[in-house]
N, C-alpha and C. Protein backbone atom coordinates (compact mmCIF):
# COMPACT_ATOMS: atom_id res chain seq x y z
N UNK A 1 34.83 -67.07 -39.34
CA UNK A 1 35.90 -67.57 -40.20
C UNK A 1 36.21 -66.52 -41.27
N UNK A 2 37.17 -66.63 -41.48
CA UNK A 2 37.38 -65.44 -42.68
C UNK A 2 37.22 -65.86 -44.35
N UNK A 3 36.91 -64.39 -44.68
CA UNK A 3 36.96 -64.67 -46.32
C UNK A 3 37.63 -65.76 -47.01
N UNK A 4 37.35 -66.31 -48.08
CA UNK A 4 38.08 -67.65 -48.50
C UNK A 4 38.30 -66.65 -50.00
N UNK A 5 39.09 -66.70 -50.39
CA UNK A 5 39.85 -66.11 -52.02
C UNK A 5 39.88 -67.81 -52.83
N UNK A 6 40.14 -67.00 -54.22
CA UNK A 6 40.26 -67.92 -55.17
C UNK A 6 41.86 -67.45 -55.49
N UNK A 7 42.51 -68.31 -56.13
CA UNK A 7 43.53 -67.85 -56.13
C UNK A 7 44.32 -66.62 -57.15
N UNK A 8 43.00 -66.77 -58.37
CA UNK A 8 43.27 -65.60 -58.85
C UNK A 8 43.50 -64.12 -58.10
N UNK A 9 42.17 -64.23 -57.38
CA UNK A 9 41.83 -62.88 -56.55
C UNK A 9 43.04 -62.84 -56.02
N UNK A 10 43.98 -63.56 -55.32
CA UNK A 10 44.98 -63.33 -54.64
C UNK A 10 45.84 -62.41 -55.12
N UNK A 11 46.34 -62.65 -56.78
CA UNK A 11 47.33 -62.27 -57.24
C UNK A 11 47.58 -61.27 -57.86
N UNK A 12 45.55 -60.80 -58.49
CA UNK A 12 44.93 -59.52 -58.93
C UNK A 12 45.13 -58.36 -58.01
N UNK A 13 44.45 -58.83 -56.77
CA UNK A 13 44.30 -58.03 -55.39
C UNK A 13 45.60 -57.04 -54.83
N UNK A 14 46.79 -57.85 -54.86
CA UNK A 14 47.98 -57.48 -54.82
C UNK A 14 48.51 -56.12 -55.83
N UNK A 15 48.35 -56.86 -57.11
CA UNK A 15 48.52 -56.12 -58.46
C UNK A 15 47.88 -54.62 -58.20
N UNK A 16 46.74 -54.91 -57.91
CA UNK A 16 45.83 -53.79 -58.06
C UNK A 16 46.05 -53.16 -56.33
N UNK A 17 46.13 -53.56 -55.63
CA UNK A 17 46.13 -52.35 -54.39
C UNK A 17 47.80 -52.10 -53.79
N UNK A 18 48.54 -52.68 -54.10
CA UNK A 18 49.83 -51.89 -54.21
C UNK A 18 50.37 -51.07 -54.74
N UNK A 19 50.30 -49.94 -55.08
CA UNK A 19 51.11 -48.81 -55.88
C UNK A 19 52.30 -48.40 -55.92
N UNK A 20 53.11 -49.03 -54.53
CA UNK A 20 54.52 -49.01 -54.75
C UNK A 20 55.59 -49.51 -56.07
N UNK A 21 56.35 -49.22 -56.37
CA UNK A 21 57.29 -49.90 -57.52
C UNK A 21 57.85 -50.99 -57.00
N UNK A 22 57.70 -51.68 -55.40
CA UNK A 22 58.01 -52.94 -55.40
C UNK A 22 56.66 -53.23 -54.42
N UNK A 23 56.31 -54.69 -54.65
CA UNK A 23 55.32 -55.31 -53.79
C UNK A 23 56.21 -56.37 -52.71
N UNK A 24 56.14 -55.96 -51.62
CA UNK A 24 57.12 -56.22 -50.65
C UNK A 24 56.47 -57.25 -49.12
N UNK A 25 57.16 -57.87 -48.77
CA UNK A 25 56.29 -59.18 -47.81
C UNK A 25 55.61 -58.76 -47.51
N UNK A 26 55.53 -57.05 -46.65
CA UNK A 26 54.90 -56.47 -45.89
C UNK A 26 53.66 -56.56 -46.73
N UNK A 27 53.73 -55.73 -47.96
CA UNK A 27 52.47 -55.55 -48.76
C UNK A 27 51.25 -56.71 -49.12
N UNK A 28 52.30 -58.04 -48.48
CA UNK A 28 51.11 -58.86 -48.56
C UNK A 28 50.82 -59.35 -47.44
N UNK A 29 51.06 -58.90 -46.72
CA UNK A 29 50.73 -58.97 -45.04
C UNK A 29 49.62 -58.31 -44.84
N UNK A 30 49.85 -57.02 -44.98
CA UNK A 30 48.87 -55.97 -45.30
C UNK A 30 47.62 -56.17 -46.12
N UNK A 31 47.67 -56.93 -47.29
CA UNK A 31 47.07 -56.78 -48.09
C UNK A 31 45.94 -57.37 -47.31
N UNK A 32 46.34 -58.91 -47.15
CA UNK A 32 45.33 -60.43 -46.76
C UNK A 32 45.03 -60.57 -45.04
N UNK A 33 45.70 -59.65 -44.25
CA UNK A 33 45.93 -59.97 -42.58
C UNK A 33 44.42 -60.17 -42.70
N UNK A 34 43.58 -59.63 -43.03
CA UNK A 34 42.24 -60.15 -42.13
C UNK A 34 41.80 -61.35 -42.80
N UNK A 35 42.41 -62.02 -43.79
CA UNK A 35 41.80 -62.91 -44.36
C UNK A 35 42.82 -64.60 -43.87
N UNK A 36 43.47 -64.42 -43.17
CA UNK A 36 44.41 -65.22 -42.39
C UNK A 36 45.66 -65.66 -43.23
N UNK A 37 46.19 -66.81 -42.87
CA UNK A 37 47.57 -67.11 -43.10
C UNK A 37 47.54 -67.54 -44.33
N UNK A 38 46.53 -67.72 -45.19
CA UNK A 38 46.73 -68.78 -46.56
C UNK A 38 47.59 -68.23 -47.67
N UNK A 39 47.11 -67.09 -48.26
CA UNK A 39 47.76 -66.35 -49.05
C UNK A 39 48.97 -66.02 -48.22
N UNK A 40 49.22 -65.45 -47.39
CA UNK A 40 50.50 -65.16 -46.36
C UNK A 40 51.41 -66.25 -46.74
N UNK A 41 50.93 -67.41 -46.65
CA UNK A 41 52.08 -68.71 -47.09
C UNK A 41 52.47 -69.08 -48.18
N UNK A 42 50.93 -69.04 -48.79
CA UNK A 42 50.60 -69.58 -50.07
C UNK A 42 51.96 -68.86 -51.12
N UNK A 43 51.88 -67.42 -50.97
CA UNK A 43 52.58 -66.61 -51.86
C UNK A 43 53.96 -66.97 -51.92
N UNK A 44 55.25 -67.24 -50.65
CA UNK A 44 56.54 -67.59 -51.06
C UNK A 44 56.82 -69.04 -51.52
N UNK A 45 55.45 -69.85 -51.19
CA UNK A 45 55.82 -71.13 -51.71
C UNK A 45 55.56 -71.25 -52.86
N UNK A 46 54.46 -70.53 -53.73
CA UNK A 46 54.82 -70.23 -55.17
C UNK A 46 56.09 -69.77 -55.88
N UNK A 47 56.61 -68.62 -54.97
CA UNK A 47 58.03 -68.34 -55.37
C UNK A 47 59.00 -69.11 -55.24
N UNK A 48 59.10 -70.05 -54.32
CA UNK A 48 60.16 -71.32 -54.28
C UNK A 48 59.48 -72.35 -55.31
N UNK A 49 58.59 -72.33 -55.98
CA UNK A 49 57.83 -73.46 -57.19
C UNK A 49 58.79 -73.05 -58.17
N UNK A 50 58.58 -71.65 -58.40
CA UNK A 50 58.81 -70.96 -60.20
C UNK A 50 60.21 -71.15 -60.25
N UNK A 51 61.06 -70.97 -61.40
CA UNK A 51 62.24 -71.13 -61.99
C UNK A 51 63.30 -70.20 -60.63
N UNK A 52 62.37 -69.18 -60.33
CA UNK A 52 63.49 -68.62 -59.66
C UNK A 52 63.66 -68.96 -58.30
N UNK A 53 63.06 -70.33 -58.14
CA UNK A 53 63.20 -71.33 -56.57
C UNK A 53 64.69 -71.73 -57.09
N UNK A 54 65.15 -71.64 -57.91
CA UNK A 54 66.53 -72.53 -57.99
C UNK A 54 67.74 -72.22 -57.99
N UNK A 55 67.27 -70.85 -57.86
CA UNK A 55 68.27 -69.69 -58.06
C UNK A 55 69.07 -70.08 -56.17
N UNK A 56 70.23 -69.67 -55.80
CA UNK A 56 70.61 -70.11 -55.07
C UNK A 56 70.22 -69.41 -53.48
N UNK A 57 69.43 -69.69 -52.44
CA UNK A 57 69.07 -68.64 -51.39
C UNK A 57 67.51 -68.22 -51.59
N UNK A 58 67.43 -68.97 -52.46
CA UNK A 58 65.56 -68.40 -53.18
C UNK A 58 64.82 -69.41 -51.81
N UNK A 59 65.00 -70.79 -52.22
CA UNK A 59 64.01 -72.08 -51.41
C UNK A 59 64.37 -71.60 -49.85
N UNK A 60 65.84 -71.45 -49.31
CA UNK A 60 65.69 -71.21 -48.26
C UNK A 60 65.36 -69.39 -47.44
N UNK A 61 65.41 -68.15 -47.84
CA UNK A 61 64.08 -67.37 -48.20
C UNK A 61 62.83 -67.69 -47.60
N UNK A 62 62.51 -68.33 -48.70
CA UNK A 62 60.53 -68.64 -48.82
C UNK A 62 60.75 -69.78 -47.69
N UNK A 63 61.20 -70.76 -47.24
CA UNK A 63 61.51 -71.60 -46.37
C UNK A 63 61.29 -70.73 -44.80
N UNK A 64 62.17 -69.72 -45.06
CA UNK A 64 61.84 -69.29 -43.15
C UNK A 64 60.68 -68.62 -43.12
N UNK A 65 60.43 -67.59 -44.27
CA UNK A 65 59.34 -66.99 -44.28
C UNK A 65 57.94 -68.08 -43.94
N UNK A 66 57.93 -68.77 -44.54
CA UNK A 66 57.02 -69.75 -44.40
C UNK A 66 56.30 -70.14 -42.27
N UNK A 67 58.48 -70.55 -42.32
CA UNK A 67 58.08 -71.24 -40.86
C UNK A 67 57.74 -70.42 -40.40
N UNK A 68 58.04 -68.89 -39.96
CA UNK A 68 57.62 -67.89 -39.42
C UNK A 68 56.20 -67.65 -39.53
N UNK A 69 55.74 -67.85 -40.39
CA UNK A 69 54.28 -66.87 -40.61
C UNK A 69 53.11 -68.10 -40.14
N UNK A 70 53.81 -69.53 -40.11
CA UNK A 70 53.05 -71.14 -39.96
C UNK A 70 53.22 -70.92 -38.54
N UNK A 71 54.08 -71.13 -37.85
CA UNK A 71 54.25 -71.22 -36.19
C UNK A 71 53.63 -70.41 -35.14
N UNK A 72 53.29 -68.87 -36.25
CA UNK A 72 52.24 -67.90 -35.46
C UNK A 72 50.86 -68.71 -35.25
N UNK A 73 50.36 -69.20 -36.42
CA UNK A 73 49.46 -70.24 -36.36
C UNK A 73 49.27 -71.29 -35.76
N UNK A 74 50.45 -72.21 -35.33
CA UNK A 74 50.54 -72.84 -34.67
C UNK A 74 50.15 -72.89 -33.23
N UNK A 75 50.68 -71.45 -32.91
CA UNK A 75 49.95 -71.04 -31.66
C UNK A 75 49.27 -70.17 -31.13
N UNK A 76 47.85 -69.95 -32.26
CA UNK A 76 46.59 -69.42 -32.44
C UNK A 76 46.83 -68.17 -32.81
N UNK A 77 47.92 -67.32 -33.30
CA UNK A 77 47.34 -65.80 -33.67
C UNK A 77 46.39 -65.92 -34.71
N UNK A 78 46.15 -64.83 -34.92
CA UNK A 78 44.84 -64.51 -35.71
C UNK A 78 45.11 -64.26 -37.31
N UNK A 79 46.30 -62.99 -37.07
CA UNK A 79 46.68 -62.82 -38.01
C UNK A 79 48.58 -62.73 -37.95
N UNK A 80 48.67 -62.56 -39.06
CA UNK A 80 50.18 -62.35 -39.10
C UNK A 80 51.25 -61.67 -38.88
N UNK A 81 52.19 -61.54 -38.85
CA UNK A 81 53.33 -60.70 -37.87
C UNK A 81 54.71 -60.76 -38.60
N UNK A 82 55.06 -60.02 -38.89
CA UNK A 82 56.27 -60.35 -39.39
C UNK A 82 57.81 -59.12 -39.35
N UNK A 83 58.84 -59.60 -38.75
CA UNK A 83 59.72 -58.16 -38.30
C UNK A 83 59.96 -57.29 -39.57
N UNK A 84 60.56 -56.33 -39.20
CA UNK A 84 60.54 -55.57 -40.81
C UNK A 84 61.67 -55.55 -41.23
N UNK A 85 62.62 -56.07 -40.85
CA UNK A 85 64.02 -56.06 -41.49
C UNK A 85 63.53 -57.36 -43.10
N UNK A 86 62.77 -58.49 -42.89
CA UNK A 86 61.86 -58.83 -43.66
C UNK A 86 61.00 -58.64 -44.37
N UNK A 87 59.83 -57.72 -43.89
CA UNK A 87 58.98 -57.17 -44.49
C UNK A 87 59.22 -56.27 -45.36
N UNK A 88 60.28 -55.99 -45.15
CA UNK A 88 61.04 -54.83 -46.88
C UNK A 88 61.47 -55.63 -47.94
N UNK A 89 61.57 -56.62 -47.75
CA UNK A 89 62.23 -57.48 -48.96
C UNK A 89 60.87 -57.97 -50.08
N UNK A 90 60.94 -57.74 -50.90
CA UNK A 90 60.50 -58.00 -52.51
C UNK A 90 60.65 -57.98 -53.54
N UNK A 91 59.53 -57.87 -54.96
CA UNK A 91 59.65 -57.86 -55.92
C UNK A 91 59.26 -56.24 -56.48
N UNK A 92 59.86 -56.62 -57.67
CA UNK A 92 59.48 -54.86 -58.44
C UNK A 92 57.15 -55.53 -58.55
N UNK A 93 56.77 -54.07 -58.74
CA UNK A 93 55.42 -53.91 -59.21
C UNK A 93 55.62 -54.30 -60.73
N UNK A 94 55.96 -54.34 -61.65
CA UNK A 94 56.06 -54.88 -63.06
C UNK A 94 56.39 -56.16 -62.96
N UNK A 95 56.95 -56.71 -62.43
CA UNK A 95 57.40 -58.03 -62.44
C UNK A 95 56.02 -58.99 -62.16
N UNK A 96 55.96 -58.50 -61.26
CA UNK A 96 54.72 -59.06 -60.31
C UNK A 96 53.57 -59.20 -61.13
N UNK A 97 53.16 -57.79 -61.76
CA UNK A 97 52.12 -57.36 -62.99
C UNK A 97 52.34 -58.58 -63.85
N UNK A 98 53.34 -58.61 -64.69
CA UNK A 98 53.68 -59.81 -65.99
C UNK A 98 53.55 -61.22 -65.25
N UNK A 99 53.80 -61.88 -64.00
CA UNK A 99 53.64 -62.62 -63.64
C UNK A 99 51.99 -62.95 -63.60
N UNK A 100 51.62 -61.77 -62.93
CA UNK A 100 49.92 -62.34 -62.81
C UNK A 100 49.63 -62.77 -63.78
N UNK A 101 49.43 -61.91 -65.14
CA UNK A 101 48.81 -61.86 -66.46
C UNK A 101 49.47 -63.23 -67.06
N UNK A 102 50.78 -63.99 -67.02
CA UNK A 102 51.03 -65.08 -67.66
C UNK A 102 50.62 -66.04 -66.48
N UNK A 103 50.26 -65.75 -64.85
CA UNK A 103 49.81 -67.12 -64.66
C UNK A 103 48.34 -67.24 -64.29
N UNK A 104 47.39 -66.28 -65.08
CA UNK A 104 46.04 -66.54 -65.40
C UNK A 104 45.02 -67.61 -65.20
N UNK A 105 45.81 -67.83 -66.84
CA UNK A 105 45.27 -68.93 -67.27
C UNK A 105 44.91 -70.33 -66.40
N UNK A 106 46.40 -70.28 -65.95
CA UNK A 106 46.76 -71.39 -64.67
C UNK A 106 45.62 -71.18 -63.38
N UNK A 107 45.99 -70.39 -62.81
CA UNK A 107 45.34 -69.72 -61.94
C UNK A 107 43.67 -70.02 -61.79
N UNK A 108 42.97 -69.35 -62.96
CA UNK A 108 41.17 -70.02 -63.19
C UNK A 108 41.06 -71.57 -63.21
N UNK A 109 42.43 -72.05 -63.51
CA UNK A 109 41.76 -73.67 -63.65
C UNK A 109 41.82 -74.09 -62.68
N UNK A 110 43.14 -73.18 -61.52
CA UNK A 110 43.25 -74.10 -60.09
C UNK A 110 41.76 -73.45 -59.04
N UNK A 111 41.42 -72.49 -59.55
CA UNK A 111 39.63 -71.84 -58.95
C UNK A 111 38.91 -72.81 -59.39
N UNK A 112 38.60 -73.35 -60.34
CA UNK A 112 37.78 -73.67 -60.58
C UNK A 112 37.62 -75.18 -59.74
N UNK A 113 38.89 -75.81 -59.26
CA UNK A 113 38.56 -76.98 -58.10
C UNK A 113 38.25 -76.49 -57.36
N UNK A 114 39.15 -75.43 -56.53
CA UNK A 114 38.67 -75.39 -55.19
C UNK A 114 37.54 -74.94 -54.60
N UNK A 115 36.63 -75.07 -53.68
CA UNK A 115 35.46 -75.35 -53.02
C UNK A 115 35.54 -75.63 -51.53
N UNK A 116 34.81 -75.26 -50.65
CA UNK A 116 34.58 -75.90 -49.43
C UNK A 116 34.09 -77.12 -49.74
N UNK A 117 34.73 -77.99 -48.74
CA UNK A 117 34.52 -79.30 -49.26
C UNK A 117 35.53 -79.92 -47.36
N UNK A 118 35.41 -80.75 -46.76
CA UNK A 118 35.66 -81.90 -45.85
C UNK A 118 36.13 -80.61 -44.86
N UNK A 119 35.18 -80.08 -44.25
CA UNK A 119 35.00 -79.46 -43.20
C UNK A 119 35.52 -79.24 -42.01
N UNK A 120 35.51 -80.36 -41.70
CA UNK A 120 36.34 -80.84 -40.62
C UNK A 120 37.57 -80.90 -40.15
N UNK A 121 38.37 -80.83 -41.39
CA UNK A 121 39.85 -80.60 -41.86
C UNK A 121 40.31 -78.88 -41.26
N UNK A 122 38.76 -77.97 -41.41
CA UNK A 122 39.09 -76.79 -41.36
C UNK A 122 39.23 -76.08 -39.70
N UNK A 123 38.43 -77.04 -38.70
CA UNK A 123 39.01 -76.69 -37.88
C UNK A 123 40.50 -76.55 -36.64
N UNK A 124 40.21 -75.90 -35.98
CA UNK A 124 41.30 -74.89 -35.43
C UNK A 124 42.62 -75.89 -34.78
N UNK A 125 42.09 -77.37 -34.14
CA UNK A 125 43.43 -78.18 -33.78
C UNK A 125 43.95 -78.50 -35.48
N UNK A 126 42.89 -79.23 -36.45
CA UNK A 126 43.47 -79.52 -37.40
C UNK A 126 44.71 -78.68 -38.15
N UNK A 127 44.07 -77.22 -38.21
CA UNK A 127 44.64 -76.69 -38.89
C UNK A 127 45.97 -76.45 -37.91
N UNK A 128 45.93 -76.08 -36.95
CA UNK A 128 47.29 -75.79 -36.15
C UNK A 128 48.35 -77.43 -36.21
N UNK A 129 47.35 -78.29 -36.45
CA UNK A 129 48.73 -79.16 -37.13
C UNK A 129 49.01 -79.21 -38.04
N UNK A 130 48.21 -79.21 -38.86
CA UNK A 130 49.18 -79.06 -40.83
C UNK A 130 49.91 -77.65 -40.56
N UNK A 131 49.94 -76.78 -39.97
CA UNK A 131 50.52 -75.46 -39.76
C UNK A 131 52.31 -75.76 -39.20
N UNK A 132 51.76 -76.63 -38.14
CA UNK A 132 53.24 -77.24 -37.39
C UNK A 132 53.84 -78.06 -38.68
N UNK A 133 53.11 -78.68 -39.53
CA UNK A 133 53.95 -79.45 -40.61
C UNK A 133 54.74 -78.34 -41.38
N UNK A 134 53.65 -77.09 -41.90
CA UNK A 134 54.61 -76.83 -42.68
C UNK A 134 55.55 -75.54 -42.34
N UNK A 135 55.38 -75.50 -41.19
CA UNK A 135 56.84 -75.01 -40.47
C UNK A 135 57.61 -75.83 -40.44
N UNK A 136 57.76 -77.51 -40.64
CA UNK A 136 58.65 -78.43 -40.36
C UNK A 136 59.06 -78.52 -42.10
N UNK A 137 58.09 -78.38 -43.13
CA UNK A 137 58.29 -78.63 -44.35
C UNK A 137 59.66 -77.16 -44.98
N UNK A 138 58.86 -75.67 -44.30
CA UNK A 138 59.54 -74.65 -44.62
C UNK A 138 60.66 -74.95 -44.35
N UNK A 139 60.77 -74.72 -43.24
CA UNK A 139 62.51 -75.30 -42.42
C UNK A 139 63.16 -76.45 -43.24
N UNK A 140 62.26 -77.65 -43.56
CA UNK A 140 63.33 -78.63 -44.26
C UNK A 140 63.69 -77.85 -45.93
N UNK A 141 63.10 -76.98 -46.07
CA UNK A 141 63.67 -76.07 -47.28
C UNK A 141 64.94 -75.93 -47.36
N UNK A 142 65.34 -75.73 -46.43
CA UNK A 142 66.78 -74.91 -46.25
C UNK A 142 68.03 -75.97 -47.08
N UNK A 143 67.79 -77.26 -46.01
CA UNK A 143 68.94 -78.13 -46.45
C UNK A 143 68.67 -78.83 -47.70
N UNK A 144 67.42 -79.35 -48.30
CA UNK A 144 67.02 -79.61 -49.29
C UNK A 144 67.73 -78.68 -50.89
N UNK A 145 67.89 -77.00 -50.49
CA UNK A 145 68.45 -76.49 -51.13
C UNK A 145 69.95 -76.99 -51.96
N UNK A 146 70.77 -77.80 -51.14
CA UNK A 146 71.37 -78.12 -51.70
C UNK A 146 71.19 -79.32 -53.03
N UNK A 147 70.62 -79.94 -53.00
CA UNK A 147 69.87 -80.48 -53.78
C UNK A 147 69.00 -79.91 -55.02
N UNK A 148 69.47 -79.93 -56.33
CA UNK A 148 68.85 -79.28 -57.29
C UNK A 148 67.00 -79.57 -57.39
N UNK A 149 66.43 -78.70 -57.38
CA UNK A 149 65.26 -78.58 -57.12
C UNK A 149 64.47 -79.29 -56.19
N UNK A 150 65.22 -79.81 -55.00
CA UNK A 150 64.74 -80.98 -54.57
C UNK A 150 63.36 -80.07 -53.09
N UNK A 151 63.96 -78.61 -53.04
CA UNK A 151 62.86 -77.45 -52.10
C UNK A 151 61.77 -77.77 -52.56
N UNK A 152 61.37 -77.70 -54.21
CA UNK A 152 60.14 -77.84 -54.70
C UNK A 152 59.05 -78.65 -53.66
N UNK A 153 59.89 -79.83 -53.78
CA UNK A 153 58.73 -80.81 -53.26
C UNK A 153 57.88 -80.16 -52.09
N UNK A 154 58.99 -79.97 -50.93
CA UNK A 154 58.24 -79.29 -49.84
C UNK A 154 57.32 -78.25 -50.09
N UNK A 155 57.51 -77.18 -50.94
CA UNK A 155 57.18 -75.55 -51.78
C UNK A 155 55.78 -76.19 -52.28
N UNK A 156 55.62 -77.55 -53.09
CA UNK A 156 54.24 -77.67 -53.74
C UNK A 156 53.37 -78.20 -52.24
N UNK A 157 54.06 -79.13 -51.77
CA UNK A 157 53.41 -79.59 -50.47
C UNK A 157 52.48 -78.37 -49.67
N UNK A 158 53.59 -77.75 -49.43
CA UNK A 158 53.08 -76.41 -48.62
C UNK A 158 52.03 -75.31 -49.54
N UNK A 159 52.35 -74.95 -50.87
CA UNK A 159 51.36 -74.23 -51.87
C UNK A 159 49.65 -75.09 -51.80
N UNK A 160 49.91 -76.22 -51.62
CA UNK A 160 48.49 -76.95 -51.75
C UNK A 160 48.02 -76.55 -50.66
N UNK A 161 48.77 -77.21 -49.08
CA UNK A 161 47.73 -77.04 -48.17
C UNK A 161 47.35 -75.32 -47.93
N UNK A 162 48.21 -74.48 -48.35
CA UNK A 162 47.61 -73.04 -48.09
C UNK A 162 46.70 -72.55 -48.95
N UNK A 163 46.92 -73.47 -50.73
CA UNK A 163 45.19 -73.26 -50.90
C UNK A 163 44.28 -73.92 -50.09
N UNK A 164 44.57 -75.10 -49.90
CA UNK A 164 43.66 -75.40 -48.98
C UNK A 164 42.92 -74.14 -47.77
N UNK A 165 43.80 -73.58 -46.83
CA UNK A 165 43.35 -72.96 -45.92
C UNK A 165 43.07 -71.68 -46.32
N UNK A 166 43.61 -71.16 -47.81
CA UNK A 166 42.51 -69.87 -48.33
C UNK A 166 41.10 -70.21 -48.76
N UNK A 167 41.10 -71.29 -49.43
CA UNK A 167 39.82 -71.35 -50.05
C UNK A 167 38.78 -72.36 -49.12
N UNK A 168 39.03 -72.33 -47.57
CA UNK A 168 38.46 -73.49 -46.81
C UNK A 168 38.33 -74.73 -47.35
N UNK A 169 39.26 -75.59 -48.14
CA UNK A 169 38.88 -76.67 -49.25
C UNK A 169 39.93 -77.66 -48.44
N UNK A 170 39.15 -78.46 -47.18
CA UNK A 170 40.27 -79.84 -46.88
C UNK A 170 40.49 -80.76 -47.49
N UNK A 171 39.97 -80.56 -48.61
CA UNK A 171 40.53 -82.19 -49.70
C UNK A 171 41.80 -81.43 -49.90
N UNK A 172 42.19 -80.05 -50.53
CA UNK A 172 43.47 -79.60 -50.60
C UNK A 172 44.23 -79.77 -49.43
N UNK A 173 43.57 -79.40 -48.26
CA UNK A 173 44.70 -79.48 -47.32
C UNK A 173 45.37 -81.74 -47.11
N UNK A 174 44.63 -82.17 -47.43
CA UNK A 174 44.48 -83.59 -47.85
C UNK A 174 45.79 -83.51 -48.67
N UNK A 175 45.33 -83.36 -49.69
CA UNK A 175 46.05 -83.07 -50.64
C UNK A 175 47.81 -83.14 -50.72
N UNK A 176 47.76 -81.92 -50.12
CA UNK A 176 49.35 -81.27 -49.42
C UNK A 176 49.67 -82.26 -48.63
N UNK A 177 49.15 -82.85 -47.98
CA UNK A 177 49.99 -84.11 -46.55
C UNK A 177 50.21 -85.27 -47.67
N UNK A 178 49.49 -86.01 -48.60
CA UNK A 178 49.57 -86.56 -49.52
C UNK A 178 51.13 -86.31 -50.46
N UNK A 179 51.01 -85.36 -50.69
CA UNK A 179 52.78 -84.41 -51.52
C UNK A 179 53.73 -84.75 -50.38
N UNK A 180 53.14 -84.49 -49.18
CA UNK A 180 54.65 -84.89 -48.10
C UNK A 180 55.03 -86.24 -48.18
N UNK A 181 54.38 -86.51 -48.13
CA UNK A 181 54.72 -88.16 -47.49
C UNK A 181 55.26 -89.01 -48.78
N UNK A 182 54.36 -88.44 -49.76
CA UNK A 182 54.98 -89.41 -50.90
C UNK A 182 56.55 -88.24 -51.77
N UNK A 183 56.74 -87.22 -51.13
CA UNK A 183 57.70 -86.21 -51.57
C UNK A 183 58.81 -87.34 -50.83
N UNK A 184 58.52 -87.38 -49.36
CA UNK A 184 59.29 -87.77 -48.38
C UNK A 184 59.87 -88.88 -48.65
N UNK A 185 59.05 -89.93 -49.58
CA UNK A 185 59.40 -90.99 -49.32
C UNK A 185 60.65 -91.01 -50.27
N UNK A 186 59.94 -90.66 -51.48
CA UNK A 186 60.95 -90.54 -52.88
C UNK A 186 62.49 -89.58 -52.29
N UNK A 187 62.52 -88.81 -51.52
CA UNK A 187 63.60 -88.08 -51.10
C UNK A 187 64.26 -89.09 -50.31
N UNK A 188 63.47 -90.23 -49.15
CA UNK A 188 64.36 -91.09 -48.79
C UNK A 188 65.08 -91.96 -49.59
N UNK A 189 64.00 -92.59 -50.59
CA UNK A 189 65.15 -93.59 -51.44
C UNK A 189 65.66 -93.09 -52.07
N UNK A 190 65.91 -91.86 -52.59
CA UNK A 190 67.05 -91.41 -53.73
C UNK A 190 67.91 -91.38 -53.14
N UNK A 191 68.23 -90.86 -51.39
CA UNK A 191 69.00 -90.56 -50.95
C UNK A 191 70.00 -91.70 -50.40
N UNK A 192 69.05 -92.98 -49.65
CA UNK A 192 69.55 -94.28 -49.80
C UNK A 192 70.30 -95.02 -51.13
């Protein structure tokens, strides 16, 4: 099984072994491939969380990226793959830098839950179905977009269970199916 990160390490790791002036999909492809899909996911569904998910083309973005990098999983690669007309697209290295350092703080408190913890959650059918979800969650990004912040829901859904599958912790991946269903529901009756 591979390394499990905290989520700080994720965001340090990046910071610190990219030297380019932008940190780019690829670079976090690169960075985490041997450590599997978590961070790989984890990372654009943070970016569809933050202020600049609302920006217009942001949720759906992190939405395909998502399904793409979930569906490899779905049907057992190892590690991740991604074309490069994609893999060039990112952020500046400063941006990224000021981001880590203001989401710190945040960051140690969400380490400090996670843990291996409900085991069972972590193996390989399980995980290839919460994987198929949130290729179904990424994808419902898209149209959700029209809807003022309404991507989020899916974006936190999906950010949980990929801590979940960085830090081997299935109460998180728990967790995340928990955000769907009750995301889902509240998206049905508003919409009714």
């Amino acid at each position: 099984m591979a390394e499990r990160l905290k989520l700080t390490a994720i965001f340090e790791t990046l910071d610190r072994q990219v030297e380019d002036d932008t940190i780019t999909l690829q670079d976090i492809i690169d960075t985490f491939n041997a450590r599997g899909f978590g961070p790989v996911v984890l990372l654009p569904a943070l970016i569809a969380l933050l202020p600049t998910g609302g920006v217009p083309g942001v949720p759906s973005a992190c939405g395909i990226f998502i399904a793409l990098m979930a569906i490899q999983l779905v049907f057992g690669r190892k590690s991740p793959w991604l074309p490069k007309v994609l893999g060039e697209r990112g952020v500046s290295h400063d941006r990224w830098h000021r981001v880590t350092q203001r989401a710190k703080p945040w960051t140690r408190r969400i380490d400090r839950f996670l843990q291996p913890r409900l085991r069972w959650l972590m193996g390989d059918v399980t995980q290839r179905l919460l994987a198929l979800l949130m290729v179904v969650l990424g994808l419902g990004m898209i149209p959700l977009e029209l809807l003022p912040f309404a991507a989020a829901i899916p974006a936190l859904a999906i950010a949980i269970m990929a801590l979940g599958l960085t830090a081997g912790d299935g109460l998180m991946m728990l967790m995340g199916l928990g955000v769907t269903l009750a995301g889902g529901a509240g998206i049905g009756i508003w919409l009714v």
